[in-house]
Protein backbone atom coordinates (compact mmCIF):
# COMPACT_ATOMS: atom_id res chain seq x y z
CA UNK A 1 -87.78 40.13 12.55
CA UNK A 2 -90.03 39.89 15.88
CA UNK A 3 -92.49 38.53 14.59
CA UNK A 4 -95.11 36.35 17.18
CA UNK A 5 -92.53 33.19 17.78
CA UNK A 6 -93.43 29.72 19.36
CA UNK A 7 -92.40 29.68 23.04
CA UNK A 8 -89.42 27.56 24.10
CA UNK A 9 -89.44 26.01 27.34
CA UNK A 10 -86.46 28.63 28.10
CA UNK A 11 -89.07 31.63 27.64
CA UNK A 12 -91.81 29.99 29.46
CA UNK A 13 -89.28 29.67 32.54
CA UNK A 14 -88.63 32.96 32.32
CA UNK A 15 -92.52 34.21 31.85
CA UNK A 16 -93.17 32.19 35.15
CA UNK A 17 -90.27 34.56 37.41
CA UNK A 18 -91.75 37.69 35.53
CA UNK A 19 -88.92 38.37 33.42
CA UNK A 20 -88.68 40.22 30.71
CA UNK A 21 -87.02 39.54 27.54
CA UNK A 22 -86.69 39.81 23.96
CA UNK A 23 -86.78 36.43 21.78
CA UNK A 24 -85.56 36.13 18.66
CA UNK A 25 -86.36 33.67 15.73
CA UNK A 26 -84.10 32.96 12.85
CA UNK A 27 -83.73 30.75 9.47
CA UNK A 28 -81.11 27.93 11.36
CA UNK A 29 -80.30 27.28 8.18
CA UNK A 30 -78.63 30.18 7.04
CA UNK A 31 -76.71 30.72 10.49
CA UNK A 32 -74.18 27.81 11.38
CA UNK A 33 -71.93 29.94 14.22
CA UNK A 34 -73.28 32.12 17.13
CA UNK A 35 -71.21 34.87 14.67
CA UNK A 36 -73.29 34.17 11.88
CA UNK A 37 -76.76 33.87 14.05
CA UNK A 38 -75.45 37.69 15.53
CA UNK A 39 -75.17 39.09 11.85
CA UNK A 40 -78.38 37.84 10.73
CA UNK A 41 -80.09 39.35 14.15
CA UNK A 42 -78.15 42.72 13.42
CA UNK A 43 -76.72 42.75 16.91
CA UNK A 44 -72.95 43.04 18.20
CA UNK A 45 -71.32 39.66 18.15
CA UNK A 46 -69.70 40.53 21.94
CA UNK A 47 -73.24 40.26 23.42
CA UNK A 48 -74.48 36.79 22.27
CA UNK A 49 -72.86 33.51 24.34
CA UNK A 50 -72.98 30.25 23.94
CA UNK A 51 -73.34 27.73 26.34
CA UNK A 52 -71.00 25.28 26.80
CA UNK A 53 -70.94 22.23 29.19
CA UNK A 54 -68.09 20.14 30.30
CA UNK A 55 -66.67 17.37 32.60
CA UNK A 56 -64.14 17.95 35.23
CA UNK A 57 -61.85 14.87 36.33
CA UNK A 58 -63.92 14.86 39.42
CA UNK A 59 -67.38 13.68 37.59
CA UNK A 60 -68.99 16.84 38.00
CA UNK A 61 -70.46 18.74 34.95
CA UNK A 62 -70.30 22.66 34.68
CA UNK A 63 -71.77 25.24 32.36
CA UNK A 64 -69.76 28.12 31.00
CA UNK A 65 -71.60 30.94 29.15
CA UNK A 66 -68.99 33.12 26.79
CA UNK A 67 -68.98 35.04 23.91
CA UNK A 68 -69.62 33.13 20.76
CA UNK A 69 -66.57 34.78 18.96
CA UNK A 70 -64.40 33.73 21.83
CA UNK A 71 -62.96 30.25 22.82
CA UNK A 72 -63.31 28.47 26.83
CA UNK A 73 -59.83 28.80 27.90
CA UNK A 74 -60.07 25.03 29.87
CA UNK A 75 -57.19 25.76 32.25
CA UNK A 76 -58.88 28.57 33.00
CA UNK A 77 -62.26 27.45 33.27
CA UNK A 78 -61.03 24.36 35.19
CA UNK A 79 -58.95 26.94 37.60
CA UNK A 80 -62.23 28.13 38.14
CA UNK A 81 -64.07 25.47 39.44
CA UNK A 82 -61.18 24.05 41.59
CA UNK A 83 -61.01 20.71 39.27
CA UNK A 84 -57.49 19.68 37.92
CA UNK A 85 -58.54 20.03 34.13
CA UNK A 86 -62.27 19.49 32.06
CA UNK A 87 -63.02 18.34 29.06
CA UNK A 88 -66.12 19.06 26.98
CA UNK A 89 -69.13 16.85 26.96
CA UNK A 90 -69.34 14.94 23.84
CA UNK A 91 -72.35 15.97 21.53
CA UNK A 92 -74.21 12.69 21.97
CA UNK A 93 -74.31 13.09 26.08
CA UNK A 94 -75.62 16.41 25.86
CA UNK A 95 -79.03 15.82 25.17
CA UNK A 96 -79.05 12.73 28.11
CA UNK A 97 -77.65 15.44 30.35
CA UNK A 98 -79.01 18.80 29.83
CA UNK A 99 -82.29 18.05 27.27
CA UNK A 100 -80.71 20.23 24.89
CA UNK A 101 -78.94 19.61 21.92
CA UNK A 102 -75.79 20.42 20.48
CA UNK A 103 -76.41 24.45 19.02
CA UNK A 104 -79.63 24.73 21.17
CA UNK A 105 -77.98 24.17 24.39
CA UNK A 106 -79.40 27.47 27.30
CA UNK A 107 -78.20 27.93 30.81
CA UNK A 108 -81.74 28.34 31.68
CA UNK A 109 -83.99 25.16 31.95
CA UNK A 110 -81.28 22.43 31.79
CA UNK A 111 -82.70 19.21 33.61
CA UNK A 112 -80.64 19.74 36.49
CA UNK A 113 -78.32 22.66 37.87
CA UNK A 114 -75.00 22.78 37.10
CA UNK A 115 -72.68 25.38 38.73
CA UNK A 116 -72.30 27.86 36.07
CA UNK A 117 -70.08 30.68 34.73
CA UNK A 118 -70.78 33.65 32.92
CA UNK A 119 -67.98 35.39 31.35
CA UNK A 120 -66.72 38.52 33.15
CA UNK A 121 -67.20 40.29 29.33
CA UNK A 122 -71.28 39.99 29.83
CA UNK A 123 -71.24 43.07 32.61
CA UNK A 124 -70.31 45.57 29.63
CA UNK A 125 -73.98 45.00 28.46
CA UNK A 126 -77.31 45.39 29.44
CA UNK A 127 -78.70 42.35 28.03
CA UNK A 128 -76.82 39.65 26.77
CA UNK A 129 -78.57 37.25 24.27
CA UNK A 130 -77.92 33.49 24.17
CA UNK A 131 -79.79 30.30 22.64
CA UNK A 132 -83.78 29.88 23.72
CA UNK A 133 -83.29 26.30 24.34
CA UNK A 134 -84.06 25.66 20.41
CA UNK A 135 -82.12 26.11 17.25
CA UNK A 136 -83.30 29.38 15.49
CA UNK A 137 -84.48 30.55 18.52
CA UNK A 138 -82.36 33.12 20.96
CA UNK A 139 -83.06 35.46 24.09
CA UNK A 140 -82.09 38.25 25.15
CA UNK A 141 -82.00 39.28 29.25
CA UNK A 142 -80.40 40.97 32.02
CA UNK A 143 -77.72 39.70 33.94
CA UNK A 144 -79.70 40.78 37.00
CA UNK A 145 -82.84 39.50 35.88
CA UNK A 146 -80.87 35.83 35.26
CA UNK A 147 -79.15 35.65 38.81
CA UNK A 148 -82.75 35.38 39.64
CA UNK A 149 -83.50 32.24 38.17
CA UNK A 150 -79.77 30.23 39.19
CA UNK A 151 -76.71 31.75 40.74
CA UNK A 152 -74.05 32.04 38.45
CA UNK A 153 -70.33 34.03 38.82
CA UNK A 154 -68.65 35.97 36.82
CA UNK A 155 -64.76 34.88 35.61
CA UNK A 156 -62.53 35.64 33.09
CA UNK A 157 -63.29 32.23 30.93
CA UNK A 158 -61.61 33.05 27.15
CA UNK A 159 -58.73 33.00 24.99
């Protein structure tokens, strides 16, 4: 399985702040759901998070990072940020937005910063893994080693 991989922009970002990490690659074509891709890795499911952006009714755009088995609780989530509710971006703004798209979306390397949420669930683990930038592609770092490429906070975020 780790096998010499291309590099994603995601693990050339963090190559430049001296991070280590692990990458994984995968067949995106056998693995549809963040479940699935954490199966096909062999690693537990409650340590691989997706990225999710959204909208809040002010304009402003924020990332939440959760467990791909979970749901983003929005009242929650919008609680969080001090907006009234969000929404989630619609697939075809992503890309415009973040230069990712939909299922290779990374809180790392995004073309701007947007305040961003981790769930509190990532502090059980050492590493948490979550998408390279690229479908097929994941990474797997330190929650310490990420606060030193953006601030992020931890919240309760799920279902």
């Amino acid at each position: 399985m780790q096998k010499e991989i291309e590099k994603t922009n995601v693990m050339r970002i963090l190559e430049q702040h001296n991070i280590n990490y692990i990458s994984y690659s995968y067949d995106s074509s056998k693995a549809i759901s963040g479940i699935e891709v954490a199966s096909i890795l062999q690693v537990n499911p409650e340590m691989v998070f997706k990225t999710l952006v959204t909208v809040g009714k002010s304009g402003e755009h924020y990332v939440f990072v959760i467990p791909v088995a979970q749901e983003l609780d929005l009242k929650k989530a919008a609680s969080v940020v001090e907006e009234k509710y969000i929404e989630m971006v619609k697939s075809k703004e992503l890309l415009p937005l973040t230069g990712y798209i939909h299922g290779g979306c990374s809180p790392i390397g995004m073309k701007k910063f947007f305040k961003t949420t981790i769930d509190e669930t990532a502090i059980l683990f050492d590493t948490i893994l979550f998408s390279a930038g690229k479908i097929g592609f994941q990474v797997e770092v330190s929650l310490d080693d990420l606060q030193t490429i953006f601030p992020f906070t931890l919240q309760d975020l799920t279902k």
